[in-house]
Protein backbone atom coordinates (compact mmCIF):
# COMPACT_ATOMS: atom_id res chain seq x y z
CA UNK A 1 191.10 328.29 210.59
CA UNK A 2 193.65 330.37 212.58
CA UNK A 3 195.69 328.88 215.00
CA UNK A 4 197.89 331.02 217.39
CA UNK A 5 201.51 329.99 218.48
CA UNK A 6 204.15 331.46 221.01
CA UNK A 7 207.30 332.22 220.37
CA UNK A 8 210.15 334.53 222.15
CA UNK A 9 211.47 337.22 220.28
CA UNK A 10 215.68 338.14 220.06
CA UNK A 11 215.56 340.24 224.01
CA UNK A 12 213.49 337.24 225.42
CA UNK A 13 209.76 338.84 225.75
CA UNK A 14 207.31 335.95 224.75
CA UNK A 15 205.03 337.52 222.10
CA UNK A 16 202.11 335.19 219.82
CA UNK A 17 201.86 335.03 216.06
CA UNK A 18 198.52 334.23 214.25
CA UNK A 19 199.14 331.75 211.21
CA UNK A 20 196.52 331.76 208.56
CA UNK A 21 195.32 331.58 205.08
CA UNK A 22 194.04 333.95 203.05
CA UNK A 23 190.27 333.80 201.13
CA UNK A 24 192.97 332.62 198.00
CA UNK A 25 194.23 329.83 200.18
CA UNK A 26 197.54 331.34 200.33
CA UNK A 27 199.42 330.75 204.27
CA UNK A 28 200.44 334.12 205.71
CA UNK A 29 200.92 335.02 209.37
CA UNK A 30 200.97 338.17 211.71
CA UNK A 31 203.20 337.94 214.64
CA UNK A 32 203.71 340.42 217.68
CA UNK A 33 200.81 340.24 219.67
CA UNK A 34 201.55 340.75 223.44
CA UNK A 35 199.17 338.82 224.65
CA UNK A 36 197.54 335.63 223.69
CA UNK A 37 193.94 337.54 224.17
CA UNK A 38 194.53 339.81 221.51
CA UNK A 39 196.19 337.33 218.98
CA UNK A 40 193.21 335.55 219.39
CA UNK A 41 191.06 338.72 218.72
CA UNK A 42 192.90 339.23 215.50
CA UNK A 43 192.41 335.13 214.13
CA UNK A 44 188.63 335.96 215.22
CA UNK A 45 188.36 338.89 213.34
CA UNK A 46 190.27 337.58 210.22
CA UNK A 47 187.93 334.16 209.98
CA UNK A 48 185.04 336.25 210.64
CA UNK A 49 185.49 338.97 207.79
CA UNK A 50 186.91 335.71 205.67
CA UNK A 51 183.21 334.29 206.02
CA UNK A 52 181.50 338.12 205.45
CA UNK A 53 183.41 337.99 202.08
CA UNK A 54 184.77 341.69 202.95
CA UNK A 55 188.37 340.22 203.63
CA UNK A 56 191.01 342.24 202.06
CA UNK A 57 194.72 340.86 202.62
CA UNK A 58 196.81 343.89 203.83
CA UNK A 59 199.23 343.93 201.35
CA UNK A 60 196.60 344.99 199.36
CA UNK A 61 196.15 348.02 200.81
CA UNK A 62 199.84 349.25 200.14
CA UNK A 63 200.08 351.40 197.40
CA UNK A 64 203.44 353.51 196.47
CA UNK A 65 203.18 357.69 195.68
CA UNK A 66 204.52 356.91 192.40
CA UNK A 67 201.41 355.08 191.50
CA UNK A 68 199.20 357.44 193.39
CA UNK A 69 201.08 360.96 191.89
CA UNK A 70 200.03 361.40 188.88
CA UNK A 71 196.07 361.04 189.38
CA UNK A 72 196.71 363.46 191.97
CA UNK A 73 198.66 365.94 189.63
CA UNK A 74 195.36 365.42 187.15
CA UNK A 75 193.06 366.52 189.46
CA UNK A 76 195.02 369.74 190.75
């Protein structure tokens, strides 16, 4: 379950984080969020696509040019 914290960032603005773990059970969190409604948007939306089984960690979803390049260059 996601649980949502405050904090104050380094010019004094409060901003939330969302703390959470991932469908592998590994903690990871997402701060940021100017207001507490849409931190708790985000925790809904990552325990909801967590129970879907369509939950795909964003890290994930970064890939480099290098490793994208040269399939390109094939299909050119």
């Amino acid at each position: 379950m996601a649980t949502v914290e405050k904090y104050q960032n380094a010019s004094g603005a409060t901003r939330y984080m969302v703390r959470y773990r991932q469908s592998n059970n590994i903690s990871t969190k997402k701060r940021g969020f100017e207001t507490k409604r849409e931190a708790e948007a985000f925790a809904a939306t990552v325990e909801t696509t967590k129970l879907q089984g369509s939950y795909v960690a964003p890290s994930l979803g970064r890939i480099t040019v290098g490793e994208l390049g040269p399939a390109w260059l094939i299909r050119q």
